[in-house]
Protein backbone atom coordinates (compact mmCIF):
# COMPACT_ATOMS: atom_id res chain seq x y z
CA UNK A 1 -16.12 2.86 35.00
CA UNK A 2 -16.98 6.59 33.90
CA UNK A 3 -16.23 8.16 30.61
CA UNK A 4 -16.65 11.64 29.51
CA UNK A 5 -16.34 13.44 26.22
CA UNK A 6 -14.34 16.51 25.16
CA UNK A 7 -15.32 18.02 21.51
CA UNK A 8 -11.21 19.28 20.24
CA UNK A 9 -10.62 20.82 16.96
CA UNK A 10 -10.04 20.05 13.79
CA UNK A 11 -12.28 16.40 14.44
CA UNK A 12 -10.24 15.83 17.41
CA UNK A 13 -12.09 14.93 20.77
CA UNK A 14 -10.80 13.23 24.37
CA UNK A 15 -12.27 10.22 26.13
CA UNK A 16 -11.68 10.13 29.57
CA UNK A 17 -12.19 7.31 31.17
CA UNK A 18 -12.22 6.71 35.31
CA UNK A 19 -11.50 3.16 36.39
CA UNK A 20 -12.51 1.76 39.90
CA UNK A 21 -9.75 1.53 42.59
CA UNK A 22 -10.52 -2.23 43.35
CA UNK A 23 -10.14 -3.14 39.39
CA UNK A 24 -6.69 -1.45 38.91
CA UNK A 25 -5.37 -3.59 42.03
CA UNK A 26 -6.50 -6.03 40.62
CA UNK A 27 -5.03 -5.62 37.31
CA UNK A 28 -1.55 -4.93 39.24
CA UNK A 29 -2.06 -8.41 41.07
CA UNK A 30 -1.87 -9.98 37.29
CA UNK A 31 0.45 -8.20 35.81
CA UNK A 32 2.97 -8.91 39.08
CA UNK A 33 1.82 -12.84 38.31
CA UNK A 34 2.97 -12.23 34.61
CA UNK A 35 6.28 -10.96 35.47
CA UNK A 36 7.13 -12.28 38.65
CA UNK A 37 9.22 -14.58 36.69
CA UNK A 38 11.72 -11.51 35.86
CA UNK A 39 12.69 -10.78 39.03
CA UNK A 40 15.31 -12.54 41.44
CA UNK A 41 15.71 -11.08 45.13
CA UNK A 42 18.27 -12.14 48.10
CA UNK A 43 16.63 -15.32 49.88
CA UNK A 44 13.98 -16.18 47.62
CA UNK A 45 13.79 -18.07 44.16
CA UNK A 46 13.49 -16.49 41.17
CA UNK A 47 10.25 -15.72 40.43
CA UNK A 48 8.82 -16.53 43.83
CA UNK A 49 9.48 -13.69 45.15
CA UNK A 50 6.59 -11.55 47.13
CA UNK A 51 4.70 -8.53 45.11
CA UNK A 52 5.26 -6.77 48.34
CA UNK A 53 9.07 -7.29 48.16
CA UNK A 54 9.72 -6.33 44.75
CA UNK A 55 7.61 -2.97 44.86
CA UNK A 56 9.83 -2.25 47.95
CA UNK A 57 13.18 -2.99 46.03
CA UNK A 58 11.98 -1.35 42.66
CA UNK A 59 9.44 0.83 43.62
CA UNK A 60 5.43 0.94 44.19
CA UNK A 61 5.63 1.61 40.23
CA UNK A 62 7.43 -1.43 38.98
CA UNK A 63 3.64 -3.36 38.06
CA UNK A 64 1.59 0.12 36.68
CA UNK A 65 2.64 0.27 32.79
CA UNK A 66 1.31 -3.78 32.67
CA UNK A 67 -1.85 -2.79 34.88
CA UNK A 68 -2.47 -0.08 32.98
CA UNK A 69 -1.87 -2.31 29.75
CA UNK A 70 -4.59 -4.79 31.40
CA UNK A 71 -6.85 -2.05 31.81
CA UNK A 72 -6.66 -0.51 28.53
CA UNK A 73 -7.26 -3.87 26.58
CA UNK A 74 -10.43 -4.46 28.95
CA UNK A 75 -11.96 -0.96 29.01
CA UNK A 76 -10.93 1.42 26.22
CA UNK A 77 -13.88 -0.81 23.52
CA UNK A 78 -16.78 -0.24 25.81
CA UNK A 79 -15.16 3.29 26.74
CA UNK A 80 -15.60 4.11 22.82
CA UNK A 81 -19.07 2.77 22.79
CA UNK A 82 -20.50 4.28 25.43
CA UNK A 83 -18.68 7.95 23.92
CA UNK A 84 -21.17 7.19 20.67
CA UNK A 85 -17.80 8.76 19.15
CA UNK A 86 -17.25 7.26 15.30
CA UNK A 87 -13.35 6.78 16.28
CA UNK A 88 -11.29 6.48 13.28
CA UNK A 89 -7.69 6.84 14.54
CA UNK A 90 -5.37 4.80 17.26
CA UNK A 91 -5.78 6.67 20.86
CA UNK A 92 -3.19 8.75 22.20
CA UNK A 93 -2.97 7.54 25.33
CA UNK A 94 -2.55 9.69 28.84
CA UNK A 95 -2.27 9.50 32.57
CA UNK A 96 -4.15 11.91 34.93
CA UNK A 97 -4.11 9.44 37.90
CA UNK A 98 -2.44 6.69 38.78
CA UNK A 99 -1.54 3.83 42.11
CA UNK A 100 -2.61 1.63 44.28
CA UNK A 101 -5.42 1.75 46.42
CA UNK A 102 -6.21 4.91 43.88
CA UNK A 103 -9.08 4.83 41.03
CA UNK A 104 -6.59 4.81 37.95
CA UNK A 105 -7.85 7.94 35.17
CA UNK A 106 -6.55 7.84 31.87
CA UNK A 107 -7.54 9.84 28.98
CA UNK A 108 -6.94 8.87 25.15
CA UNK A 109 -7.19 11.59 22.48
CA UNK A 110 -8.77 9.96 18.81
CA UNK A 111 -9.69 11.82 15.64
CA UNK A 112 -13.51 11.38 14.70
CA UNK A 113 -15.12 10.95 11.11
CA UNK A 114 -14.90 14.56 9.89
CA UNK A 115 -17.87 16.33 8.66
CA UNK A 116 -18.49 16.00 4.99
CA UNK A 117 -20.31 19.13 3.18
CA UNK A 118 -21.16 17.65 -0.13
CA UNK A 119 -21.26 20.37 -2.93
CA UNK A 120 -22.95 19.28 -6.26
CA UNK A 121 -22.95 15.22 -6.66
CA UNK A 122 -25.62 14.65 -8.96
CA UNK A 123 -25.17 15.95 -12.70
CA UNK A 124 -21.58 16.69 -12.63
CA UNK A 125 -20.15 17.09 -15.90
CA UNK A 126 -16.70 15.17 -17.00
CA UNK A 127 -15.19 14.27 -20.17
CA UNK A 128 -16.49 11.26 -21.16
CA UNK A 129 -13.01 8.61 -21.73
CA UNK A 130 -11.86 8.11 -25.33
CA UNK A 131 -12.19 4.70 -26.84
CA UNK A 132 -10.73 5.26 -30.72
CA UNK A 133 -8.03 3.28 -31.09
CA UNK A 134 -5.04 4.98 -32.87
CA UNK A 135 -2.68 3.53 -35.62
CA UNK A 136 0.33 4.40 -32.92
CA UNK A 137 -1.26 2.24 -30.34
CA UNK A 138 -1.45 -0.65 -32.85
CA UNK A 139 1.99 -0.26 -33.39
CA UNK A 140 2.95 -0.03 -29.86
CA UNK A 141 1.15 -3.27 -29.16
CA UNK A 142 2.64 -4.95 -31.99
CA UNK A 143 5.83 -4.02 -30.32
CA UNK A 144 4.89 -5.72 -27.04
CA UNK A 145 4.20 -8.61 -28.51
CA UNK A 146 7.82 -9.06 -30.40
CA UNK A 147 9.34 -7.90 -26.99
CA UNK A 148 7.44 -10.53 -25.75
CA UNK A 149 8.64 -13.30 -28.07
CA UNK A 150 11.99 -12.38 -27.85
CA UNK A 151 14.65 -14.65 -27.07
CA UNK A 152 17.46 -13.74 -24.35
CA UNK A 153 20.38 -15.68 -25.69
CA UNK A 154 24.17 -15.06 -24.12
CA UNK A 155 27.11 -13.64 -26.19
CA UNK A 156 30.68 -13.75 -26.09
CA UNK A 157 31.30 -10.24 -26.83
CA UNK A 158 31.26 -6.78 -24.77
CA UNK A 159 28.58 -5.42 -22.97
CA UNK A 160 26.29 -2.94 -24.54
CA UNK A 161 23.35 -0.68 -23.56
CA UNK A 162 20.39 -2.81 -23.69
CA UNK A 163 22.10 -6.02 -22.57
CA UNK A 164 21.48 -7.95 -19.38
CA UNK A 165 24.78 -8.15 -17.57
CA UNK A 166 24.92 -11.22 -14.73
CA UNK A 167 27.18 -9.98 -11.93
CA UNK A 168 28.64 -10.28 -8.61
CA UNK A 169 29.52 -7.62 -6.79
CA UNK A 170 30.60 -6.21 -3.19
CA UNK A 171 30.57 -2.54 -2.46
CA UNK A 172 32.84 -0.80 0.23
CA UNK A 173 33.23 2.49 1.08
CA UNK A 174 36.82 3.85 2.75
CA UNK A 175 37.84 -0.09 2.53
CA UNK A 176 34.93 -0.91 4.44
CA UNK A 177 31.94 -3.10 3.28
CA UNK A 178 28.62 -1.78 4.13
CA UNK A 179 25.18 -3.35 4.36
CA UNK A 180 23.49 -4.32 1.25
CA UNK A 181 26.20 -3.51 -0.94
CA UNK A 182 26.92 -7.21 -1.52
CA UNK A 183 24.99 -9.32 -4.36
CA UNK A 184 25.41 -12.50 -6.20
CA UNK A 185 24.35 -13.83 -9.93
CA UNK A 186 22.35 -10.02 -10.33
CA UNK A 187 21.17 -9.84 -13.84
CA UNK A 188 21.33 -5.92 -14.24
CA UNK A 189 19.83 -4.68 -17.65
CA UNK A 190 22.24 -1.96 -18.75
CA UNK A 191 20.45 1.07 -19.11
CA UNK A 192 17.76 0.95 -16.73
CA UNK A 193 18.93 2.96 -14.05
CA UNK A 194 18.65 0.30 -11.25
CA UNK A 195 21.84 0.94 -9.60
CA UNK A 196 23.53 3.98 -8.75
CA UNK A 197 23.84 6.73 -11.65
CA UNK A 198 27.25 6.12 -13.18
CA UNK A 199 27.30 2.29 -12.16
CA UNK A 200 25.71 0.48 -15.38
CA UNK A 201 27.85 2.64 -17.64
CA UNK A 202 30.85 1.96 -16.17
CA UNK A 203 30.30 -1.81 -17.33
CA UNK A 204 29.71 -1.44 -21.42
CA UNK A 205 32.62 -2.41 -22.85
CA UNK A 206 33.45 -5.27 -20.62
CA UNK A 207 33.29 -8.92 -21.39
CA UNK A 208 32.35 -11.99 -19.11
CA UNK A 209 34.97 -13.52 -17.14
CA UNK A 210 36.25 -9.58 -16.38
CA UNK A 211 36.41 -7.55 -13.32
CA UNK A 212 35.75 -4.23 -12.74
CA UNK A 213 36.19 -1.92 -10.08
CA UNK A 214 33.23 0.27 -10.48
CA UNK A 215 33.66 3.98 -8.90
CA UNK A 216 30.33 5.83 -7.87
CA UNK A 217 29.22 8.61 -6.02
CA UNK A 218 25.82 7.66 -3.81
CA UNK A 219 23.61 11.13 -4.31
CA UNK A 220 23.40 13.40 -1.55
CA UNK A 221 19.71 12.78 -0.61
CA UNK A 222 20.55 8.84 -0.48
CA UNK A 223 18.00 7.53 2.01
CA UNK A 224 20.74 5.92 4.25
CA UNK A 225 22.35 9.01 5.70
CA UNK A 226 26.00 6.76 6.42
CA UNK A 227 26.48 6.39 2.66
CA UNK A 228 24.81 9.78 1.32
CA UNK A 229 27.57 11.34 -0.48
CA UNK A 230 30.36 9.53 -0.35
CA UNK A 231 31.99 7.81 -2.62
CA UNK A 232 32.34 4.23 -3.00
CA UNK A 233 33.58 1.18 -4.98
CA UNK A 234 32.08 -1.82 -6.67
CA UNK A 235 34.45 -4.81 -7.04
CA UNK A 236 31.90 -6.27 -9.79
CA UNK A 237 32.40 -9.71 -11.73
CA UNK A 238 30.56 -10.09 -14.97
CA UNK A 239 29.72 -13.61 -15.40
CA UNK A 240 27.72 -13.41 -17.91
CA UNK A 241 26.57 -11.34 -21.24
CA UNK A 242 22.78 -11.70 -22.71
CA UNK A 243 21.21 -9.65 -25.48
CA UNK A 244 17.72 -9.86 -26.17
CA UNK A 245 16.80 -11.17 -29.85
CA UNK A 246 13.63 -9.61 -30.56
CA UNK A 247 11.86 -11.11 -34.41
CA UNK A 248 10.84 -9.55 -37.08
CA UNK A 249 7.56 -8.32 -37.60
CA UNK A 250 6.16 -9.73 -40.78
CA UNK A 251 3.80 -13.31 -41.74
CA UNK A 252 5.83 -15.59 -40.47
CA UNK A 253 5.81 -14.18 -36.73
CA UNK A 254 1.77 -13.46 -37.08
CA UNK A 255 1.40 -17.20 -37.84
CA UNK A 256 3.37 -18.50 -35.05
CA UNK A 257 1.49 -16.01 -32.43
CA UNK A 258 -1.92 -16.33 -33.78
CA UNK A 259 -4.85 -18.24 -35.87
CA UNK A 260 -3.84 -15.33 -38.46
CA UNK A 261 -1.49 -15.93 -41.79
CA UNK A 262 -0.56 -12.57 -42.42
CA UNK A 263 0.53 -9.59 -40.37
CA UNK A 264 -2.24 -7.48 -41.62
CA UNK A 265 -4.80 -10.10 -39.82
CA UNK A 266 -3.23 -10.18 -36.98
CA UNK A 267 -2.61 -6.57 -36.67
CA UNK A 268 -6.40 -6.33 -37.21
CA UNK A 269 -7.12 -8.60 -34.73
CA UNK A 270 -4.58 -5.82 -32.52
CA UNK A 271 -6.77 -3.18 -32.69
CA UNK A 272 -10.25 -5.07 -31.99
CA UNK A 273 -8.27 -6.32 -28.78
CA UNK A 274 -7.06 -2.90 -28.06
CA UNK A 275 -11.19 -1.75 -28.44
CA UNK A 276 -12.81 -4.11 -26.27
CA UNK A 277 -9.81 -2.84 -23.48
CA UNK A 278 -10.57 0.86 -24.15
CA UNK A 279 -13.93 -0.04 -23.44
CA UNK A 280 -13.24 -1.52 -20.06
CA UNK A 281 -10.75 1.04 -19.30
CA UNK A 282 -13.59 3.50 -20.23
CA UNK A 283 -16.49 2.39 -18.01
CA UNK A 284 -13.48 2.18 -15.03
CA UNK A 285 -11.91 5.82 -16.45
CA UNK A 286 -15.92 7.83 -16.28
CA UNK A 287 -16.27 6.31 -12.98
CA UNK A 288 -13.11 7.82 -11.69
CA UNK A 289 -13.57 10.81 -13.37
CA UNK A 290 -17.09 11.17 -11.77
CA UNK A 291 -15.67 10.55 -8.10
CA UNK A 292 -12.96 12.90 -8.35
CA UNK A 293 -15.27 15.71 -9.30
CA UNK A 294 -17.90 14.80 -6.82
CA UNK A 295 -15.10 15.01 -4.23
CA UNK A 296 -13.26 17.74 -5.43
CA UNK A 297 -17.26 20.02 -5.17
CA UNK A 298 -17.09 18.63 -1.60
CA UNK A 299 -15.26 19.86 1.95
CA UNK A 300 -13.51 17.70 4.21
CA UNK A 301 -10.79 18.56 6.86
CA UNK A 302 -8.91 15.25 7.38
CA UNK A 303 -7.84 15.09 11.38
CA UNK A 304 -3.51 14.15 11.15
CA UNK A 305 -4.19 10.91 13.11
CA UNK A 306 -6.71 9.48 10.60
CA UNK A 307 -3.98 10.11 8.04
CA UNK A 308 -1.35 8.51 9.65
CA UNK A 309 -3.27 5.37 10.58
CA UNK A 310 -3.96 5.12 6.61
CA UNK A 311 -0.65 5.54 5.87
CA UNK A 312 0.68 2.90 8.55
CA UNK A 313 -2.03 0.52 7.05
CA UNK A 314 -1.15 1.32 3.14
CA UNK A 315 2.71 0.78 4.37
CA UNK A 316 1.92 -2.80 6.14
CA UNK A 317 0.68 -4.31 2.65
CA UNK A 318 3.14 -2.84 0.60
CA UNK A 319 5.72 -4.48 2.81
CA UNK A 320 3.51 -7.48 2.73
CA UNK A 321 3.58 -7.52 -1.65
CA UNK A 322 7.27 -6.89 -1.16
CA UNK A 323 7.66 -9.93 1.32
CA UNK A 324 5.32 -12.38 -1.28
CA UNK A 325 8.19 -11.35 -4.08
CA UNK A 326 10.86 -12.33 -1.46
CA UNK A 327 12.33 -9.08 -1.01
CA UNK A 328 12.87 -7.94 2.65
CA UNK A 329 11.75 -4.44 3.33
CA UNK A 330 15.33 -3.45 4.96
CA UNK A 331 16.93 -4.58 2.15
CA UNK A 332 14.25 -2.55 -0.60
CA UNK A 333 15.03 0.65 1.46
CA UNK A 334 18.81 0.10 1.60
CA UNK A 335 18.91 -0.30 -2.92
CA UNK A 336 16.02 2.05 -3.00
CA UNK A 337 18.43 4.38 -0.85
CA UNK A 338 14.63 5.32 1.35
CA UNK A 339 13.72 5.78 4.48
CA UNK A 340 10.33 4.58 5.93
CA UNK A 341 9.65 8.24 6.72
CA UNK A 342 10.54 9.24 2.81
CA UNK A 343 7.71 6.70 1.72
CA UNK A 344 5.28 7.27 3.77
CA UNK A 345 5.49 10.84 2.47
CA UNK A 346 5.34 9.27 -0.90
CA UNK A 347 2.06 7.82 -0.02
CA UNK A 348 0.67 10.49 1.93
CA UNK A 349 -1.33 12.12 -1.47
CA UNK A 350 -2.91 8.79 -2.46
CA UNK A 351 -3.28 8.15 1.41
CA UNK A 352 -5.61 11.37 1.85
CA UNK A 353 -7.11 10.88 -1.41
CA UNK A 354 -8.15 7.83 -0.45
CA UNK A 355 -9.33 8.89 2.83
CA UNK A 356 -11.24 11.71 1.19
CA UNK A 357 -12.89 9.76 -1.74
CA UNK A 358 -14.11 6.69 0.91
CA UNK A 359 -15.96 9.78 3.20
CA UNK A 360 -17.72 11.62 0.51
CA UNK A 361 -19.05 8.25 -0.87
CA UNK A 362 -20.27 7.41 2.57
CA UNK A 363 -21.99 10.90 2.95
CA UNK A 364 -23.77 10.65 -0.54
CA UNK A 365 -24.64 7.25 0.44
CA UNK A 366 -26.72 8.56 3.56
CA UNK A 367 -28.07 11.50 1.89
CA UNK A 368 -29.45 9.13 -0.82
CA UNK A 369 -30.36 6.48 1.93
CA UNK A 370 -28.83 3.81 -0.09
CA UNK A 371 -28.84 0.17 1.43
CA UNK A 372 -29.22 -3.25 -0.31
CA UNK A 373 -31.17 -6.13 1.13
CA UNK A 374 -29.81 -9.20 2.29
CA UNK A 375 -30.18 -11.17 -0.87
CA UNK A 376 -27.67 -8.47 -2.91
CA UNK A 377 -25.02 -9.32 -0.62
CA UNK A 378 -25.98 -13.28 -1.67
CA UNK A 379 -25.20 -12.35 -5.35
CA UNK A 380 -21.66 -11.37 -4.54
CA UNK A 381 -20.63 -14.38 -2.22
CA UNK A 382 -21.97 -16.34 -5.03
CA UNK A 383 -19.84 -14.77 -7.47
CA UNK A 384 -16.81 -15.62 -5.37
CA UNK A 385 -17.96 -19.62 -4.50
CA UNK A 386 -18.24 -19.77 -8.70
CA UNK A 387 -14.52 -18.33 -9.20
CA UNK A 388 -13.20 -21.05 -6.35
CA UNK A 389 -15.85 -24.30 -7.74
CA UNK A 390 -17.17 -23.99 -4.24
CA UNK A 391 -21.15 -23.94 -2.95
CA UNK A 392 -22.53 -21.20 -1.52
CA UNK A 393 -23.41 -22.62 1.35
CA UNK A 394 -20.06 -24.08 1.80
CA UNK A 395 -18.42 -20.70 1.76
CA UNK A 396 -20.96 -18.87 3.90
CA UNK A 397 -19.54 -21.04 6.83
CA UNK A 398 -16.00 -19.56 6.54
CA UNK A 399 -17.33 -16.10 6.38
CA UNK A 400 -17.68 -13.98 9.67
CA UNK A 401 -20.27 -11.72 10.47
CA UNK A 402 -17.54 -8.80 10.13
CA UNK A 403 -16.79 -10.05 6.26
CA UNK A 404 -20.18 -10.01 5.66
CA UNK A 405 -20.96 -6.50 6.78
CA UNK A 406 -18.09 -5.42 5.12
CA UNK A 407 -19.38 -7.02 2.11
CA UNK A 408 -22.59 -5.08 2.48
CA UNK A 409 -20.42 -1.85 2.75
CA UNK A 410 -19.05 -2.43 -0.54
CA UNK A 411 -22.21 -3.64 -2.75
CA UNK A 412 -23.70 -0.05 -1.02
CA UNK A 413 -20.64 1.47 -1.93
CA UNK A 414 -21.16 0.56 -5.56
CA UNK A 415 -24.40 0.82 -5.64
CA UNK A 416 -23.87 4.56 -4.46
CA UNK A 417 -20.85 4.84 -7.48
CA UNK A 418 -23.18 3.97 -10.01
CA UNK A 419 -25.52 6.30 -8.98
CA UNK A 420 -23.48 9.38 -9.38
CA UNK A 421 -22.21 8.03 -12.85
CA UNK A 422 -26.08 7.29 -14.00
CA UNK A 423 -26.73 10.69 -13.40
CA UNK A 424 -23.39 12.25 -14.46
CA UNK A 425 -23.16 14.29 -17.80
CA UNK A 426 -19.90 12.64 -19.76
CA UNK A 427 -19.47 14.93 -22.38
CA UNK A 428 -17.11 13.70 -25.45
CA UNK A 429 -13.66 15.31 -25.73
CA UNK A 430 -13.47 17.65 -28.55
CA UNK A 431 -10.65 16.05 -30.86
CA UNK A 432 -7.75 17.54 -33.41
CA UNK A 433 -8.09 17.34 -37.32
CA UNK A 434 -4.93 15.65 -36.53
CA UNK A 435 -5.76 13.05 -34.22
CA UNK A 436 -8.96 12.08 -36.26
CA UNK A 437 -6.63 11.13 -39.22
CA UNK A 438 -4.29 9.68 -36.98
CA UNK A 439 -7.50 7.12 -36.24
CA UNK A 440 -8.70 6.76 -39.79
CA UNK A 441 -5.27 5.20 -40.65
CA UNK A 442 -5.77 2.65 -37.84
């Protein structure tokens, strides 16, 4: 096998790799012994039919794509290492040459880490995050907890905004039902703007037991294109009426929530809750704020492949989170009226962000020659065999050398982080008359 190397633009570059006559015959012979089964020719059984036979009846061709499938899964890893290239895309993969009794070329085009100028990264200056607690945020936590406590109880009277409705319903368009239009025992909060605009206000006034054809419009830019525009109808069956009973805030609710007797105490207690999470948010908020300057002072061009394998990576969990709360991802992009194309371009900012953030930390981690020793990467394992009651040594033998090193990656990568915010300037924001007495009332 040869390889050679060809520098493209924008962090592009093409491996081409030259494969030995003998091994791509051989790589035809097993991919003809993997299908062979596939094939049935006059006078022979199926799948004992000669390679010889079948190239004649479907062409010298028919066993190349699974050769060159062989090939590729046996030669493109060592291909990349001996190109030294830091590959960070999927290859695009091409044929130069290819047949029997021939040495088979192929080429596959990859994006490459991108160069990383770092601008200024140590003393950057960034507003240092606020941790005052306002008299409005006690209030709005007070809230939470009453929402909280609430009680959903069902009525026997019609629906109103703010109730949860519990419906049935089928939705055609021209007569005809169309996929995921149909749902059973759906408790719809009316109000939130789940369903289609028009749909949840077309059911106030109605009472369990009722039906109601429901008339909507599906918005022009609805993600399936069949159903964009047109107009359909909801036979919907409300089977149910809840309203949420939310208590009052005085003593009697503080006492049942808390160690406290009176609402004052407990709204107290609020606030010095609401400080120590300020101060967590705080430590996580400077960090951020840190990183995004540090990246915004440097230059990166991010090659289009390297984006799009970070996007088809961020899409595979989300559908993942989506499948571990039981919702297919068909049926989230039929309600959501999406398209996978539509959220990947939804992504695509956080995508490159993410992209951008992870390759200036690496470059200020090599120009600081940051790396932690062996024992480091000890502390964090540890940390995990405490949070699952297990010993060390007991979770050391599920962990692969990969997890490890990626491990190490991370305690650098933190390591690096708290460097730049160690040497940051966090200045504190310069605040209102109005806001300060806002405070003192707290």
């Amino acid at each position: 096998m040869s390889v050679k190397v060809e520098n493209l633009e924008k962090s592009m570059a093409k491996i081409t790799v030259e494969v030995d006559s003998a091994e791509f015959d051989k790589a035809i012979d097993s991919a003809y012994k993997k299908n062979k089964g596939r094939f049935s020719l006059p006078g022979f059984r199926k799948g004992h039919a000669p390679k010889q036979m079948i190239e004649k009846m479907y062409g010298p061709q028919v066993f190349f794509e699974e050769a060159l499938n062989i090939i590729l899964d046996k030669t493109y890893p060592d291909a990349v290492k001996e190109s030294k290239l830091d590959v960070v895309s999927r290859p695009e993969i091409g044929v130069d040459q290819i047949g029997a009794g021939k040495n088979l070329i192929y080429t596959a085009t990859v994006a490459v880490r991108p160069e990383v100028k770092l601008g200024e990264y140590k003393g950057v200056t960034v507003e240092k995050a606020d941790t005052t607690v306002s008299a409005k945020e006690v209030t709005a936590r007070l809230n939470q907890e009453l929402q909280k406590n609430a009680r959903v109880v069902e009525v026997e009277r019609a629906i109103k905004k703010d109730d949860i409705a519990t419906i049935d319903f089928v939705g055609s368009v021209d007569g005809k039902e169309f996929e995921g239009g149909k749902g059973e025992d759906y408790p719809l909060t009316i109000g939130s703007g789940t369903f289609i605009p028009g749909f949840e206000d077309q059911l106030i006034g109605h009472k369990a037991g009722e039906e109601v054809d429901v008339n909507v419009t599906f918005p022009t830019e609805y993600g399936a294109k069949d159903l964009a525009g047109k107009a359909a109808l909801f036979k919907t069956t409300i089977k149910a009426v809840k309203e949420k009973q939310v208590p009052k805030a005085d003593d009697e609710f503080a006492s049942e929530v808390s160690e406290f007797d009176t609402l004052d105490e407990y709204k107290k207690d609020l606030k010095k809750q609401l400080k120590e999470e300020k101060e967590k948010q705080a430590t996580a908020a400077n960090e951020n704020a840190v990183i995004e300057k540090v990246v915004e002072n440097a230059e990166v061009e991010l090659p289009a492949p390297m984006v799009e394998s970070q996007l088809d990576n961020m899409l595979y969990d989300y559908q993942m989170r989506l499948q571990q709360q039981g919702i297919p991802f068909d049926q989230y992009l039929k309600i959501t009226g999406q398209t996978v194309e539509q959220l990947k371009e939804q992504m695509k900012p956080q995508a490159e962000k993410n992209l951008k953030t992870s390759l200036v930390i690496e470059a200020v981690k090599t120009a600081e020659n940051i790396t932690v020793e062996e024992e480091r990467v000890d502390e964090e394992f540890q940390k995990i065999a405490d949070q699952y009651k297990m010993k060390l040594e007991d979770l050391m033998k599920t962990v692969s050398a990969a997890q490890r090193a990626d491990m190490k990656k991370q305690v650098e990568f933190q390591e690096t982080i708290d460097l730049l915010v160690s040497e940051a300037k966090l200045v504190k924001p310069e605040k209102k008359a109005a806001k300060k007495a806002e405070e003192e009332k707290a």
